[in-house]
N, C-alpha and C. Protein backbone atom coordinates (compact mmCIF):
# COMPACT_ATOMS: atom_id res chain seq x y z
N UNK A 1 0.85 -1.17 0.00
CA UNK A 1 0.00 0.00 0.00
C UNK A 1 0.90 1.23 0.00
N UNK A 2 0.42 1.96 -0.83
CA UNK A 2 1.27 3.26 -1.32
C UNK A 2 0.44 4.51 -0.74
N UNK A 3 0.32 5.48 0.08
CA UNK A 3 -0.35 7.21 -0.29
C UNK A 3 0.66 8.08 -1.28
N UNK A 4 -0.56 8.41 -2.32
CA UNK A 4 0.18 8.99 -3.81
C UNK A 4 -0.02 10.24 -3.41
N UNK A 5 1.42 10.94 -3.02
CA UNK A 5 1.57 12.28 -3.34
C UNK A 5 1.90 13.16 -4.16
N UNK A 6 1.28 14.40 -4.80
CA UNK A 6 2.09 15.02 -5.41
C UNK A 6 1.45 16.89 -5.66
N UNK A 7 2.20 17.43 -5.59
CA UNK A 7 2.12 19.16 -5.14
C UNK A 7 0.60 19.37 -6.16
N UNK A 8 0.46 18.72 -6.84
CA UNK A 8 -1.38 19.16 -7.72
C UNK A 8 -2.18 18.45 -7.47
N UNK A 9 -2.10 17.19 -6.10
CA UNK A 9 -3.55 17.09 -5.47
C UNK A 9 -3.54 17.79 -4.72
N UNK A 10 -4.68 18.16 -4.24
CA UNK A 10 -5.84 19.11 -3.56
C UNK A 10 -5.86 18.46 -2.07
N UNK A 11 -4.87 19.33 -1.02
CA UNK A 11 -4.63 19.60 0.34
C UNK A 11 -5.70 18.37 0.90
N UNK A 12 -5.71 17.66 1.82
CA UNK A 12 -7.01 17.26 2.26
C UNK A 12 -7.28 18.14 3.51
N UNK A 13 -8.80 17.70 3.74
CA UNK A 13 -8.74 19.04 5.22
C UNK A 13 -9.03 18.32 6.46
N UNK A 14 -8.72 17.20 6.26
CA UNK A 14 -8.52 16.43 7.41
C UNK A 14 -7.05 15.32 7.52
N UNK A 15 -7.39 14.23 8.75
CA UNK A 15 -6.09 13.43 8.62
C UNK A 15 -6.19 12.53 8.03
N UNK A 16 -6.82 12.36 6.95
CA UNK A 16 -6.48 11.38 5.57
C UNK A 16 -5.85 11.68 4.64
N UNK A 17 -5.24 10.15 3.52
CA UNK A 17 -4.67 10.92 2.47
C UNK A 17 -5.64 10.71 1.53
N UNK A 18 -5.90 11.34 0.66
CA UNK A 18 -6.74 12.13 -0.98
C UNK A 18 -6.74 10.57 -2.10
N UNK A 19 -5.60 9.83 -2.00
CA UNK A 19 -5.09 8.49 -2.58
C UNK A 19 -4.03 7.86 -1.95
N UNK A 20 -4.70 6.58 -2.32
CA UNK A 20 -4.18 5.60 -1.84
C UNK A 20 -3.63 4.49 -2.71
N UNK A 21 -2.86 3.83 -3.17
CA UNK A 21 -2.52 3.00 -4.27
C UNK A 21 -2.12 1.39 -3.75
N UNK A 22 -3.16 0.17 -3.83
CA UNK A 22 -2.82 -0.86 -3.05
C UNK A 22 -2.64 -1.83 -4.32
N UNK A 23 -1.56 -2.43 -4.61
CA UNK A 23 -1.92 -3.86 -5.73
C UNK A 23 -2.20 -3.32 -7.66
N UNK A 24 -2.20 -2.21 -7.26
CA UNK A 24 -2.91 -1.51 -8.67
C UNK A 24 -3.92 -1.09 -8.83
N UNK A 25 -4.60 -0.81 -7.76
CA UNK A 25 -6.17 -0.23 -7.35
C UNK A 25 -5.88 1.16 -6.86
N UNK A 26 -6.15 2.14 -7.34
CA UNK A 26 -6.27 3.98 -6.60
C UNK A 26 -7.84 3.71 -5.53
N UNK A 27 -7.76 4.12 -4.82
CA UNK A 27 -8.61 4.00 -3.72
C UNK A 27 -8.53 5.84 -3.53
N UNK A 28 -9.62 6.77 -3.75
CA UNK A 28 -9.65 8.32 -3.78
C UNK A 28 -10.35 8.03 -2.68
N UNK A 29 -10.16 9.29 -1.74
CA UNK A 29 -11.36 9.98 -0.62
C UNK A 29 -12.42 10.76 -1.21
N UNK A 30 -13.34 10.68 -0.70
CA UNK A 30 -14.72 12.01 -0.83
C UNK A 30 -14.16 13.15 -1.43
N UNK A 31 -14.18 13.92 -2.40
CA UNK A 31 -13.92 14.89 -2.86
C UNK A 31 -15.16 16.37 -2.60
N UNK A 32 -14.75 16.93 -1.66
CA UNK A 32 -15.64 18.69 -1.33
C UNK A 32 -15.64 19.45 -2.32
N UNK A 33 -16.60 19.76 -2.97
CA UNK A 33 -16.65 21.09 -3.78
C UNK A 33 -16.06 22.02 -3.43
N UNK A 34 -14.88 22.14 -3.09
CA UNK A 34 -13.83 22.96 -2.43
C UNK A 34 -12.50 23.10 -3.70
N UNK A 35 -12.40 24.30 -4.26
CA UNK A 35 -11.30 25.37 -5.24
C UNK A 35 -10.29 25.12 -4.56
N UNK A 36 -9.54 24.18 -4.64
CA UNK A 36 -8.03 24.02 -4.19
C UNK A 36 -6.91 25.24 -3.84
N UNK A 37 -7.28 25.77 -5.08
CA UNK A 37 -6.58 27.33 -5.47
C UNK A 37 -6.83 28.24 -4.62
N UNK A 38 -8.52 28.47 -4.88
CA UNK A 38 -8.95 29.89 -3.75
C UNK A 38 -9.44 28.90 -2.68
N UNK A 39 -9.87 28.09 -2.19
CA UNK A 39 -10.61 27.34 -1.22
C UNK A 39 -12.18 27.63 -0.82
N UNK A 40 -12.41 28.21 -2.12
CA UNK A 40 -14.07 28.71 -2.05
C UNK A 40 -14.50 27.44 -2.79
N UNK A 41 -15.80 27.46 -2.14
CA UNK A 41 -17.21 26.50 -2.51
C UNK A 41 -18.08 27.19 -2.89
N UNK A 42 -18.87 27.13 -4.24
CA UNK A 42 -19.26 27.81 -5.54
C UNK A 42 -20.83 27.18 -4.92
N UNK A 43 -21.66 28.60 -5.51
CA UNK A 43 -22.86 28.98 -4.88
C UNK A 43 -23.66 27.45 -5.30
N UNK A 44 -23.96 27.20 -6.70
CA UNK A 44 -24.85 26.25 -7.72
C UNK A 44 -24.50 24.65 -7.24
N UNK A 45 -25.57 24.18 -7.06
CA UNK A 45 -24.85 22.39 -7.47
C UNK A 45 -24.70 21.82 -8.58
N UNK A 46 -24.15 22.88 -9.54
CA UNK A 46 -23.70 22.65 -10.95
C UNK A 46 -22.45 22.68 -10.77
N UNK A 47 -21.91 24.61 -10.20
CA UNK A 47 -20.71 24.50 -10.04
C UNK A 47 -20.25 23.34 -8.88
N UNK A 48 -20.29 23.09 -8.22
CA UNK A 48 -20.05 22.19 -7.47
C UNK A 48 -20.04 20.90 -7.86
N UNK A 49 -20.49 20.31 -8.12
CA UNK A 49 -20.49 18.65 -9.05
C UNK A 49 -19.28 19.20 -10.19
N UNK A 50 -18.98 20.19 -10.69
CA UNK A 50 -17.76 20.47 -11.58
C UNK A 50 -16.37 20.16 -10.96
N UNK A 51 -16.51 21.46 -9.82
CA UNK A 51 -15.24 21.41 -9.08
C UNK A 51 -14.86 20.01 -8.24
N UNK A 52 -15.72 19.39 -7.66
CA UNK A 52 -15.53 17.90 -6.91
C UNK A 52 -15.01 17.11 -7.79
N UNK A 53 -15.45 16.98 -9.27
CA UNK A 53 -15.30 15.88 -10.07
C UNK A 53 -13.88 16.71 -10.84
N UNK A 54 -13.80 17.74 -10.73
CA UNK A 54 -12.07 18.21 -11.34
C UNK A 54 -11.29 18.00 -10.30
N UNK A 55 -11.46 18.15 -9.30
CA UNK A 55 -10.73 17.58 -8.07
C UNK A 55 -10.57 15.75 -8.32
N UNK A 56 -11.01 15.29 -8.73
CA UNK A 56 -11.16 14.21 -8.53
C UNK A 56 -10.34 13.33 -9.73
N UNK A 57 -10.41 14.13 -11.07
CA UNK A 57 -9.59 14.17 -12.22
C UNK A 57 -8.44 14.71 -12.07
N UNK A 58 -7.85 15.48 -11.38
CA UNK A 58 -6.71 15.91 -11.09
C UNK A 58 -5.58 14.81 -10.03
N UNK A 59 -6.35 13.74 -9.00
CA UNK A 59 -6.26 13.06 -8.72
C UNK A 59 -5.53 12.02 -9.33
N UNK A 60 -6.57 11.50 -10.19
CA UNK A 60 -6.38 10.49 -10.56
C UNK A 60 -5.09 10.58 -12.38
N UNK A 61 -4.96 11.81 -12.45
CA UNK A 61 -3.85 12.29 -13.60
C UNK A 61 -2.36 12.14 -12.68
N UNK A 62 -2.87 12.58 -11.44
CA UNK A 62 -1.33 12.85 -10.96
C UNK A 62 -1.21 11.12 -10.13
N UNK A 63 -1.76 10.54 -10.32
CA UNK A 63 -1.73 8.96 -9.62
C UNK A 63 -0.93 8.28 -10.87
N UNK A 64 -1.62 8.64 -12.20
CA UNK A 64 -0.94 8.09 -13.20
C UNK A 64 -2.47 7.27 -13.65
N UNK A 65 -3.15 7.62 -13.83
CA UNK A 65 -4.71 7.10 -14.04
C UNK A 65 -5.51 8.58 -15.08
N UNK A 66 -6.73 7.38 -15.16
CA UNK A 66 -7.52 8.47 -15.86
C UNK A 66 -9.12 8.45 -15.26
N UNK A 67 -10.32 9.27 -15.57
CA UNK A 67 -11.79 8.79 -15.72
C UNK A 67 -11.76 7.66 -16.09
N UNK A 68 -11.33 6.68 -17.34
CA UNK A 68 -11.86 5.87 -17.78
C UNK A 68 -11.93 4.74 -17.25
N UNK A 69 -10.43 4.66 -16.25
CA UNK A 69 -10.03 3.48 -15.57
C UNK A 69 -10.83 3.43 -14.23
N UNK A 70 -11.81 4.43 -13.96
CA UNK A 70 -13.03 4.01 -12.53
C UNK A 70 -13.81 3.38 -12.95
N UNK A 71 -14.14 2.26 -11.61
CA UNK A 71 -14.65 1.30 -11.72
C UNK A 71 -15.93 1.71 -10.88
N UNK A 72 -16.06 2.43 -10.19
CA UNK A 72 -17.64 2.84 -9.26
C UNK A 72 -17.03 4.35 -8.77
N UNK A 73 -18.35 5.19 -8.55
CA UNK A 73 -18.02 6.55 -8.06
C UNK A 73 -19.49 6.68 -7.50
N UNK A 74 -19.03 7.43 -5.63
CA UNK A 74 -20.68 7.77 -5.37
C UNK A 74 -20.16 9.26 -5.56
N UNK A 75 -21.78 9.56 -5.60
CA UNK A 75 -22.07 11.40 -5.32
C UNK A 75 -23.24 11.43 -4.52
N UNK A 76 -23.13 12.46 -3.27
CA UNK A 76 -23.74 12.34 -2.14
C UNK A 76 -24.10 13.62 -2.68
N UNK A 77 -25.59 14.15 -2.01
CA UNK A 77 -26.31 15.36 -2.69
C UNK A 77 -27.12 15.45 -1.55
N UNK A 78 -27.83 16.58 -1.26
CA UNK A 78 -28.23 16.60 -0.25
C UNK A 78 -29.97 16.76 -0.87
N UNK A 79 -30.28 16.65 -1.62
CA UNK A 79 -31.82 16.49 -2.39
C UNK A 79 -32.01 15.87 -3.33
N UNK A 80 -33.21 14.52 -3.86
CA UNK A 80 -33.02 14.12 -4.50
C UNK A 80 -33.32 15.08 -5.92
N UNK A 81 -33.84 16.08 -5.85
CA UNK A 81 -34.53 17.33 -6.38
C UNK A 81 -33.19 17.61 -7.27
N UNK A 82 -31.90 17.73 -6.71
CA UNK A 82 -30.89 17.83 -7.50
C UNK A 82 -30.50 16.85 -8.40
N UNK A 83 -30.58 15.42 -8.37
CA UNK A 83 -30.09 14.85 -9.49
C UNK A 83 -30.13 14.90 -10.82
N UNK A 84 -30.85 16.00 -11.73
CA UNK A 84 -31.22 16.16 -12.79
C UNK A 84 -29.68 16.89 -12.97
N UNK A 85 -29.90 18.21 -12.17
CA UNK A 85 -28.58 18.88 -12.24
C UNK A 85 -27.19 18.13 -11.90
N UNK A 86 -26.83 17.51 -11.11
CA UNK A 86 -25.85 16.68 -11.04
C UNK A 86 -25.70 15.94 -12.29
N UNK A 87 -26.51 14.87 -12.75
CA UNK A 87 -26.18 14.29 -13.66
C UNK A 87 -25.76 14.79 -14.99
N UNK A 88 -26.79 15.91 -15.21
CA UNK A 88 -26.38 17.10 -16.72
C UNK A 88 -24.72 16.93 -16.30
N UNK A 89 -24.01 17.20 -15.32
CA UNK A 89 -22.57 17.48 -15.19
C UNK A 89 -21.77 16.28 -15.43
C-alpha cells in the first residue's frame, strides 16, 4: 500500500490521504466542492459537481490514471430534487 503524493492534489482538510494506491487499485477519498486554489465553494450544485469531479480528475492524472479506468463513483447530494442537475454534469 502506497499514499500517492504530489504538489497538484488538492490539500485534504482532514487526517487522511486524498489516494491511496494498493496492488494496482487507486482508492480516492470524498472529494468537497472545495477550489483548491482559492478554497471557495461555488454557490450552484452545478458549479459544485464540476469542481468535486475536477478535483477528482486531477487526482487520478497525478496517480498516473484516468476517468476511464473508474470502476464505481458515489455522489452524495443533499436532495433528490438535485439529481437532474448533477447528472447534466
Amino acid at each position: 500500500m502506497q499514499i500517492v503524493n504530489h504538489p497538484n492534489i488538492p490539500a485534504s482538510n482532514g487526517h487522511y490521504s486524498q489516494c491511496v494506491e494498493h496492488n494496482g487499485i487507486l482508492y480516492l477519498s470524498g472529494q468537497l466542492p472545495i477550489n483548491p486554489l482559492t478554497r471557495d465553494i461555488p454557490e450552484t450544485i452545478e458549479e459544485q459537481t464540476d469542481v468535486a469531479l475536477k478535483n477528482v480528475e486531477t487526482i487520478l492524472i497525478e496517480a498516473g490514471s484516468s476517468r476511464k479506468m473508474v470502476l464505481q463513483a458515489r455522489i452524495y447530494i443533499s436532495s433528490i430534487k438535485l439529481w437532474a442537475k448533477v447528472n447534466d454534469i
